[in-house]
Protein backbone atom coordinates (compact mmCIF):
# COMPACT_ATOMS: atom_id res chain seq x y z
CA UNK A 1 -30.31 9.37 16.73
CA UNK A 2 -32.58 8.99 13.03
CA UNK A 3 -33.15 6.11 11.38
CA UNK A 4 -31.27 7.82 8.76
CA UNK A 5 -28.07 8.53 11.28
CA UNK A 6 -27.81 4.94 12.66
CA UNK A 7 -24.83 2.96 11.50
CA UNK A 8 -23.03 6.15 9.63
CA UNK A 9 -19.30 5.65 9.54
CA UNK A 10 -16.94 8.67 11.28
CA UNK A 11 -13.16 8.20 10.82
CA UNK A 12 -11.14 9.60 14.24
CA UNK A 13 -7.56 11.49 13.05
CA UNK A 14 -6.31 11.87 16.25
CA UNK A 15 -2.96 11.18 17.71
CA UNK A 16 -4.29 11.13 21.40
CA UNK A 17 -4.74 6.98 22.38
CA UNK A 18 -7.25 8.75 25.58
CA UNK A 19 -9.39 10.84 22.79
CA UNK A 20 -9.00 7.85 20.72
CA UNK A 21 -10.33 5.35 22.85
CA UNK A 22 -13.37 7.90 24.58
CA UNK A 23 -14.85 8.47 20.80
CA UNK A 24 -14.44 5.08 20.27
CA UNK A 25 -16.34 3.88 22.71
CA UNK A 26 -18.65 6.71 23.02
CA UNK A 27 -19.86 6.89 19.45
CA UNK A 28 -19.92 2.81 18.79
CA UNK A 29 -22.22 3.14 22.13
CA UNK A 30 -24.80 5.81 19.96
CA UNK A 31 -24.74 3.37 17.10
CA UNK A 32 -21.87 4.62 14.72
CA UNK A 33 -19.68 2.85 13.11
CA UNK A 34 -16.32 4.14 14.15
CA UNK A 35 -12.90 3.81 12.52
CA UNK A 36 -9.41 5.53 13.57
CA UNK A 37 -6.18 6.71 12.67
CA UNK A 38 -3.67 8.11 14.62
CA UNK A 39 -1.96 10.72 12.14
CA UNK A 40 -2.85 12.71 8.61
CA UNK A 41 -1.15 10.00 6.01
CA UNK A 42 -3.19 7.06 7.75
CA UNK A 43 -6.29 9.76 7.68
CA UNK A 44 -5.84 10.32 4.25
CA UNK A 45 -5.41 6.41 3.17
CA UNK A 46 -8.22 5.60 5.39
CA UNK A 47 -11.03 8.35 3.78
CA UNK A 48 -10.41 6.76 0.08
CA UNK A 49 -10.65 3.53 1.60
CA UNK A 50 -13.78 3.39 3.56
CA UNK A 51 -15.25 6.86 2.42
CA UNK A 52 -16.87 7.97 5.94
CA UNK A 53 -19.85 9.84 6.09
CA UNK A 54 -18.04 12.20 8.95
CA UNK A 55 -14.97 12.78 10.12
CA UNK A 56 -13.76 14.04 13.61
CA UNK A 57 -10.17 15.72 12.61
CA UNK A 58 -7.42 16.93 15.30
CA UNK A 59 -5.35 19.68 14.16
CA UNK A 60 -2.44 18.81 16.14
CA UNK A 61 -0.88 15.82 14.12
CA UNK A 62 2.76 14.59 14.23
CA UNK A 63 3.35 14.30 10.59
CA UNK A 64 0.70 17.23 8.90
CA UNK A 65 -1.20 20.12 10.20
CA UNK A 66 -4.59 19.07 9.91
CA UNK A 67 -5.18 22.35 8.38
CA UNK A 68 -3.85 20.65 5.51
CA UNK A 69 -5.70 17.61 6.15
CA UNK A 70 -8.67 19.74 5.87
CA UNK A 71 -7.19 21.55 2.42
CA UNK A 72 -6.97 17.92 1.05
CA UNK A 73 -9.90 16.57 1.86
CA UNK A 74 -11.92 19.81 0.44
CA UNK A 75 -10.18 19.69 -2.71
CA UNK A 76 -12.07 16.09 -3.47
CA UNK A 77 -15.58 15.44 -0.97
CA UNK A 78 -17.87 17.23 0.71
CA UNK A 79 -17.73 14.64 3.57
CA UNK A 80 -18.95 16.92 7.01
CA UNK A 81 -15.71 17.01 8.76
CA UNK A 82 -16.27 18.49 12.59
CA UNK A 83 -12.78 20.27 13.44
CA UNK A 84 -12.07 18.72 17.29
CA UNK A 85 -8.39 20.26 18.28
CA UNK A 86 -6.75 22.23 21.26
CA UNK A 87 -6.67 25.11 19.69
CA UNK A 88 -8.61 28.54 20.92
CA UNK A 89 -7.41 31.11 18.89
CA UNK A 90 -10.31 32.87 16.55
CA UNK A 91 -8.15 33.15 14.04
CA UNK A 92 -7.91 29.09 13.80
CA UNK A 93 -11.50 29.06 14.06
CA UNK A 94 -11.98 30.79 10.88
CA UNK A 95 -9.22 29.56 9.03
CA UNK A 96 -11.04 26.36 9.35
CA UNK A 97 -14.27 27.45 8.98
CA UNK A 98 -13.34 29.00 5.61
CA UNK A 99 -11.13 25.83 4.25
CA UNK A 100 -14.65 23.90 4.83
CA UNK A 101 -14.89 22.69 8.54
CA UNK A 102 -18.74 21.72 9.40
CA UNK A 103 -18.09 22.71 12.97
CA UNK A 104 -15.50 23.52 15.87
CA UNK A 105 -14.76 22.05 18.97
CA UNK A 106 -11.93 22.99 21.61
CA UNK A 107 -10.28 20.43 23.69
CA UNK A 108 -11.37 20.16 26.84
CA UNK A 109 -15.06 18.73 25.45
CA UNK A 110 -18.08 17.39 26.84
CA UNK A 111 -19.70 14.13 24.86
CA UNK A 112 -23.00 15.68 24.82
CA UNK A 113 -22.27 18.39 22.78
CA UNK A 114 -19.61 16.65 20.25
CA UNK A 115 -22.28 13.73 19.70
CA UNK A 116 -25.02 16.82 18.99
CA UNK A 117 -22.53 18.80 16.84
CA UNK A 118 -22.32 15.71 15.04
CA UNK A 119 -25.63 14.65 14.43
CA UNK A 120 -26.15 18.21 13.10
CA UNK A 121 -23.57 17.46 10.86
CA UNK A 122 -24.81 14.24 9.42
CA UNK A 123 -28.40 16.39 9.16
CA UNK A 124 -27.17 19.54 7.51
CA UNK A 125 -24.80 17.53 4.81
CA UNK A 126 -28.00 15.40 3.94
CA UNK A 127 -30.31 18.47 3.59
CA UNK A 128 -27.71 20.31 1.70
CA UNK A 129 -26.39 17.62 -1.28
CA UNK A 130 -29.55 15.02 -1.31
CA UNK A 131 -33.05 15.79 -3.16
CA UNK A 132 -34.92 12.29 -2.21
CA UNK A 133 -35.68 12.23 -6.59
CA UNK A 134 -33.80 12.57 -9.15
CA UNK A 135 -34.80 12.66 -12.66
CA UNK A 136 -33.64 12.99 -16.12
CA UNK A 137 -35.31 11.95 -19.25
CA UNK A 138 -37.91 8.84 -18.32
CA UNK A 139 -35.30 8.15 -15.66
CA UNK A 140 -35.66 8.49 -11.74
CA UNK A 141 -33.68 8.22 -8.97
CA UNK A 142 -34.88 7.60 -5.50
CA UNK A 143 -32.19 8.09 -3.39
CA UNK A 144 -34.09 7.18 0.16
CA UNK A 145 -34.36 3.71 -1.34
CA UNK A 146 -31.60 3.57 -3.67
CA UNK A 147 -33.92 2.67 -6.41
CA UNK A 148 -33.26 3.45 -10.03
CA UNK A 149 -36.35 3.03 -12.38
CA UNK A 150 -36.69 3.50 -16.44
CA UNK A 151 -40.40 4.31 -17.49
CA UNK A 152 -41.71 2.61 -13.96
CA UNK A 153 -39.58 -0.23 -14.38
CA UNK A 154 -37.23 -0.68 -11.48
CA UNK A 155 -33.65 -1.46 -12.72
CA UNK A 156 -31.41 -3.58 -10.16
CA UNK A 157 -27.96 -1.37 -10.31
CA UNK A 158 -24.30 -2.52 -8.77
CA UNK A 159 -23.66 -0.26 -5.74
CA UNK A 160 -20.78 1.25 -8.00
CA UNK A 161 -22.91 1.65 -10.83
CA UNK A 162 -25.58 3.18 -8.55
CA UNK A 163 -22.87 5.97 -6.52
CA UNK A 164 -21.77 6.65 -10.74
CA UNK A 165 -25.27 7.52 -11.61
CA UNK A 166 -26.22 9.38 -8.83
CA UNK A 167 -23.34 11.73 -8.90
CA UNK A 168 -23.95 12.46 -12.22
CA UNK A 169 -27.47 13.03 -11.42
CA UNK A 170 -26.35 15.42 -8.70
CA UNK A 171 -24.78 17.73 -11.33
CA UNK A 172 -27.68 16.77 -13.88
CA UNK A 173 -26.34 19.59 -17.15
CA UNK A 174 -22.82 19.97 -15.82
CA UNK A 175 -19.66 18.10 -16.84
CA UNK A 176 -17.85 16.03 -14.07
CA UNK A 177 -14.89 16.10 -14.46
CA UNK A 178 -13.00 12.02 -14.70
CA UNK A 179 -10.26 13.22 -12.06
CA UNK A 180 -13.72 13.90 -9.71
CA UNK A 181 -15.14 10.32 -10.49
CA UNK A 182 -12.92 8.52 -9.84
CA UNK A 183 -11.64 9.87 -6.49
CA UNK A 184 -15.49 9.96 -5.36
CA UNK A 185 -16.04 6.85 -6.39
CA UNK A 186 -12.68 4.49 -6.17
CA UNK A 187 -10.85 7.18 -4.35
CA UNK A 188 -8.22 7.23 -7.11
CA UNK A 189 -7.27 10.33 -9.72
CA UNK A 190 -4.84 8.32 -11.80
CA UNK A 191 -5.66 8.52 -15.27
CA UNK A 192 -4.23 5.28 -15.50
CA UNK A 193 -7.20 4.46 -13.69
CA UNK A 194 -9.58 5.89 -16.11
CA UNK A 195 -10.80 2.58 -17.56
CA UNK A 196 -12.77 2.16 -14.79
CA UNK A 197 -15.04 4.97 -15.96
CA UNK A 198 -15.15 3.92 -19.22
CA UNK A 199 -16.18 -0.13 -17.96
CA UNK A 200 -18.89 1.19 -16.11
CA UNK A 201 -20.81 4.05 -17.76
CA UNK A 202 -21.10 1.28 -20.76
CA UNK A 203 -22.73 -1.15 -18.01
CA UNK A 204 -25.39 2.01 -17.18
CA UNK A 205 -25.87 2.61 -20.78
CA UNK A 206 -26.76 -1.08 -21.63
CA UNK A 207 -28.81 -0.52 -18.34
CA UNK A 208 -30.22 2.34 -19.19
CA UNK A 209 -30.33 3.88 -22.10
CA UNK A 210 -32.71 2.83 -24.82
CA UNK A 211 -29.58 2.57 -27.46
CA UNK A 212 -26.56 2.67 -25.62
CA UNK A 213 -24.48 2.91 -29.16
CA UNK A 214 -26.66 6.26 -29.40
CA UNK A 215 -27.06 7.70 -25.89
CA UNK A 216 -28.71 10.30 -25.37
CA UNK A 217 -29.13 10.74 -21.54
CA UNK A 218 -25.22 9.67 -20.43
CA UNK A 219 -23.32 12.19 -22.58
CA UNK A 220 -19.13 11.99 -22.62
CA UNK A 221 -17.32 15.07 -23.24
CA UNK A 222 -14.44 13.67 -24.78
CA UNK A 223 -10.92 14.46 -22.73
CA UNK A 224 -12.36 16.17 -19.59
CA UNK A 225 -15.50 13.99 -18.05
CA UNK A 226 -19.41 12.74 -18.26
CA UNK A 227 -22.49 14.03 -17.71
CA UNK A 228 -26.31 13.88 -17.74
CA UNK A 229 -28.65 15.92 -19.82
């Protein structure tokens, strides 16, 4: 395992206590950080809680097909989720594959492979959504260190405030959307909710901009979302 793979968080959905307890142990051994649920609702509740950088999903739950787990999860994160089921047919295989499964493992499995399906994973989502600099205007951020800097002055950022910027950043020219915040970010899609937004792009602003009345990096499109120019 990377430096940059050590301590990543995987949620189990599984409804097996013996599959439970062997990825538990197994992947807490290789230096994850592992958390569990037994069945697609406490899935669901647990990815907007703890937001895991993988997840291991079963497709044989009591309450959901986790083919619908998988539609669910898509429709919000890109989170590398690594299909592990009973299932042989092809024709699950793809299904999955096209809904946005990272990878596919049949039941019975070997721990070697799972933990290097998983690590490959972790890799591939990194190379795929993470340039190590972002920039925009006299603004960079360096997401290896989590460091935001104006000019070359380093600006200390809430880790809220810092996930908000950086997913902007991501989509640097392209609206995102508030319904897409806020379930990144606080794993909600209430618009109820959407004060939170408002609270914390005028904390970057202050932070960042040099007239936050008049910003000209941290644009709102007024009704449908933010975004960076």
């Amino acid at each position: 395992m990377t430096m940059n793979e050590k301590g990543k968080r995987i949620l189990v959905i599984d409804d097996e206590p013996q599959i439970q307890r062997l990825l538990k142990v197994s992947l807490s051994v290789h230096g994850y950080e592992v958390s569990e649920a037994i069945d697609a609702n406490e899935g669901l509740s647990k990815i907007k809680q703890m937001k895991p950088d993988l997840i291991v999903l079963d497709l044989g739950l009591p309450d959901l097909d986790g083919i619908d787990v998988l539609t669910k999860v898509r429709e919000t994160s890109k989170v590398p989720v690594v299909v592990l089921t009973a299932r042989e047919h092809e024709n699950d295989k793809i299904l999955a594959f096209d809904l946005g499964a990272d990878d596919y493992v049949t039941k019975p499995f070997g721990m070697g492979e799972l933990l290097a399906r998983i690590r490959n994973a972790l890799r591939h989502s990194s190379d795929v959504n993470d340039e190590e600099i972002l920039k925009f205007g006299n603004i960079t951020i360096d997401q290896e260190n989590r460091e935001v800097r104006v000019n070359d002055n380093q600006i200390k950022l809430t880790p809220t405030e810092y996930q908000l910027i950086t997913m902007l950043a991501q989509n640097k020219g392209k609206i995102v959307t508030h319904h897409q915040l806020l379930s990144k970010i606080w794993g909600v899609d209430k618009d109820a909710n959407s004060h939170y937004l408002r609270i914390y792009i005028g904390q970057l602003r202050k932070k960042l901009e040099q007239d936050p009345s008049e910003p000209i990096h941290i644009i709102n499109e007024p009704g449908v979302g933010y975004k960076i120019v």
